[in-house]
C-alpha atoms as a PDB file:
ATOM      1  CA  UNK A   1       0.000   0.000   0.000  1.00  0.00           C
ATOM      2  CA  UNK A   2       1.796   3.189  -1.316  1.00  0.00           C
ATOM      3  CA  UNK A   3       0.659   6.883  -0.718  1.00  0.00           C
ATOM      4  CA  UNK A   4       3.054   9.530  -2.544  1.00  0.00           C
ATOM      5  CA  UNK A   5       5.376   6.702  -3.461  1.00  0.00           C
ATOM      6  CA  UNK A   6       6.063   5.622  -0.238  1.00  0.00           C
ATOM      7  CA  UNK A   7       4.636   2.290   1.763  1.00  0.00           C
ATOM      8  CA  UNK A   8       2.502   3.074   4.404  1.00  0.00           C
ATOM      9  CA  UNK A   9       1.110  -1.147   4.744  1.00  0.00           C
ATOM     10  CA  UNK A  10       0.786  -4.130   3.748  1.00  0.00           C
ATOM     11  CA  UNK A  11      -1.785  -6.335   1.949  1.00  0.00           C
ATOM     12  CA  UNK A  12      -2.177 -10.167   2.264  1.00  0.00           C
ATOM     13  CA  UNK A  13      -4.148 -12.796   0.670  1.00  0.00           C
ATOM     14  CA  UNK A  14      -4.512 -16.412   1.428  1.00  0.00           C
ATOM     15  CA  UNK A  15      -6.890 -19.032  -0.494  1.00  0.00           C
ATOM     16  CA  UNK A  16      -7.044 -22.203   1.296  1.00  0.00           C
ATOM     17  CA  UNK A  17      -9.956 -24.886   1.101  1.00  0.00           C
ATOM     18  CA  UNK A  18     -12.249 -22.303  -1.265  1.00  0.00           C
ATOM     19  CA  UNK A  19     -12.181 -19.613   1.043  1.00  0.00           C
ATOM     20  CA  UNK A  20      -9.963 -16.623   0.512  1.00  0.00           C
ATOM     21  CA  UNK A  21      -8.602 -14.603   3.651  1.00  0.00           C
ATOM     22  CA  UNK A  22      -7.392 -10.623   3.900  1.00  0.00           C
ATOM     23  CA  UNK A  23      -5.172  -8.669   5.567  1.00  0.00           C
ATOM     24  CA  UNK A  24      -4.650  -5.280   5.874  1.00  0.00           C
ATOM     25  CA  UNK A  25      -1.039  -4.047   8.164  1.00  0.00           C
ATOM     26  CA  UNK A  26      -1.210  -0.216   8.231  1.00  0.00           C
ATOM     27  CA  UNK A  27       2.067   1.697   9.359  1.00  0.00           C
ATOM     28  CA  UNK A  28       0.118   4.327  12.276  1.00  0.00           C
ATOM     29  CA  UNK A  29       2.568   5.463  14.405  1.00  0.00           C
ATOM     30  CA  UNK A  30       4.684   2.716  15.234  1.00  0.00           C
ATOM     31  CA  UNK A  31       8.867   3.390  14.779  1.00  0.00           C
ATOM     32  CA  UNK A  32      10.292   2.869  11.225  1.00  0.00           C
ATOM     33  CA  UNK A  33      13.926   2.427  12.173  1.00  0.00           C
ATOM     34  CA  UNK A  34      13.947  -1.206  11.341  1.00  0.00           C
ATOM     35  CA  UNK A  35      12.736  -0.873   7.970  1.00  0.00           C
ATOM     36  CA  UNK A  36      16.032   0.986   7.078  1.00  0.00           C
ATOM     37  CA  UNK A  37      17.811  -2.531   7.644  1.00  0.00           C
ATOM     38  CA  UNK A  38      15.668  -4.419   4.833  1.00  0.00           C
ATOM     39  CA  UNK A  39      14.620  -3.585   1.512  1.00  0.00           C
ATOM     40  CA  UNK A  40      10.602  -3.350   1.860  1.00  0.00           C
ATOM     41  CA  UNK A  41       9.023  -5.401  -1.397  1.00  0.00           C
ATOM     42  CA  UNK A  42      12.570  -5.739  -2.630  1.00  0.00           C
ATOM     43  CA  UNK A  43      13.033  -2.202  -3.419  1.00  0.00           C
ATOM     44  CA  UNK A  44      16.055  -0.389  -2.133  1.00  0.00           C
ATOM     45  CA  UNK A  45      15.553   3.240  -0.832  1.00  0.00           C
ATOM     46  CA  UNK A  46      11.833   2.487  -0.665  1.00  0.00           C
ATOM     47  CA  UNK A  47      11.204   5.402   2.279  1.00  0.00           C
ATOM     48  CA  UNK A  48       8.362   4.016   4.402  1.00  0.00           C
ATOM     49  CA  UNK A  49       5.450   6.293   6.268  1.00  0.00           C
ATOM     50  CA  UNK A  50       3.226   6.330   8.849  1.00  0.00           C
ATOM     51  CA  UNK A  51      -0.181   7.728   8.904  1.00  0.00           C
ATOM     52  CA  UNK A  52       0.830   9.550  11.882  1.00  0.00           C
ATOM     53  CA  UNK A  53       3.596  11.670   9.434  1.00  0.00           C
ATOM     54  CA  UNK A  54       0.317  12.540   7.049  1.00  0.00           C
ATOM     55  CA  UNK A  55      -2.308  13.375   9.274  1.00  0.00           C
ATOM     56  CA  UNK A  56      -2.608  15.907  10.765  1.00  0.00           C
ATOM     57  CA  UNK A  57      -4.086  16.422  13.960  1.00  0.00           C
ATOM     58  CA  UNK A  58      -3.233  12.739  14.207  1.00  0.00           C
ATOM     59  CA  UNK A  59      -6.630  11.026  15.603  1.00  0.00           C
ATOM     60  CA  UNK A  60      -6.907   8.513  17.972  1.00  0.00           C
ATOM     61  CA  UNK A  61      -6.352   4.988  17.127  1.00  0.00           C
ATOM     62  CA  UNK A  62     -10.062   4.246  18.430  1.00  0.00           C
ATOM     63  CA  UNK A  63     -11.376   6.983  15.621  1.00  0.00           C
ATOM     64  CA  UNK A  64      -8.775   5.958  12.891  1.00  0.00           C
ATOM     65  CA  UNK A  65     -10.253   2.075  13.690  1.00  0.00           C
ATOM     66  CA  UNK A  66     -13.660   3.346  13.172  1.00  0.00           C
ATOM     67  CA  UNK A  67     -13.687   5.224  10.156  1.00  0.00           C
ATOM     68  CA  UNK A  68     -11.230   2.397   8.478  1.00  0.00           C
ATOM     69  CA  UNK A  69     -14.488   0.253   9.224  1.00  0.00           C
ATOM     70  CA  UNK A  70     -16.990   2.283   7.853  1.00  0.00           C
ATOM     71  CA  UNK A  71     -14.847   3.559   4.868  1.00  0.00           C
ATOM     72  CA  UNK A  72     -14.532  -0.772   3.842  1.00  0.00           C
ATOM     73  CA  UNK A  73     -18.017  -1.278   4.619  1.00  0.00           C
ATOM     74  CA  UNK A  74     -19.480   1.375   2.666  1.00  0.00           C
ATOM     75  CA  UNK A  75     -17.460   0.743  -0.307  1.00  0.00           C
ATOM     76  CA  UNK A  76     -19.943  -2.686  -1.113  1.00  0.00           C
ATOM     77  CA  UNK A  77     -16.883  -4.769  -1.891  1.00  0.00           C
ATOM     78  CA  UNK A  78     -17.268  -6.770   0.673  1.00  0.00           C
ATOM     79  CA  UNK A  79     -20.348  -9.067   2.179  1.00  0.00           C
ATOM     80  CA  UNK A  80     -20.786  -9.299   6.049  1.00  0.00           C
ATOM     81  CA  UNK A  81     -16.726  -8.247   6.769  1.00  0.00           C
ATOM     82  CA  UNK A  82     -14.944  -9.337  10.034  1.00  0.00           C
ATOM     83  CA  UNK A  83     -12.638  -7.251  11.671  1.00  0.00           C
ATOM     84  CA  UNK A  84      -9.802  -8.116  14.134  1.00  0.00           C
ATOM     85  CA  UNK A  85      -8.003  -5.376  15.067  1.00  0.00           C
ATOM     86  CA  UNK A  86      -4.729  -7.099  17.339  1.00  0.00           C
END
């Protein structure tokens, strides 16, 4: 997931037995220092973000949940989604 160029998550996607499974890893505010030991996707120099470094005033993790929710839900894609936030 790239805004600007720069990788602010991660998507994954598993099929196993019919069923396919989602992921979604967003970068919020957690520190980036140990991506500057790897090469994120493969790609060297690839500068990583956080929402945190975009958005500004930063909201809570509690609203940022929320409106993620409502934001995938609204968009139809998806029938009856769960959500695990961990």
């Amino acid at each position: 997931v790239y805004v600007d160029g720069r990788k602010i998550g991660s998507l994954g996607f598993k099929i196993r037995r019919g069923c396919s499974y989602h992921g979604l890893a967003l970068n919020l505010d957690c520190a980036l220092t140990g991506f500057q030991t790897i090469n994120p996707c493969g790609y060297a120099g690839l500068e990583m973000v956080r929402i945190q470094d975009l958005v500004t005033p930063y909201p809570s993790f509690e609203q940022l949940c929320q409106d993620f929710i409502e934001y995938i839900k609204a968009t139809g894609y998806f029938n009856d989604p769960e959500v695990k936030i961990e």
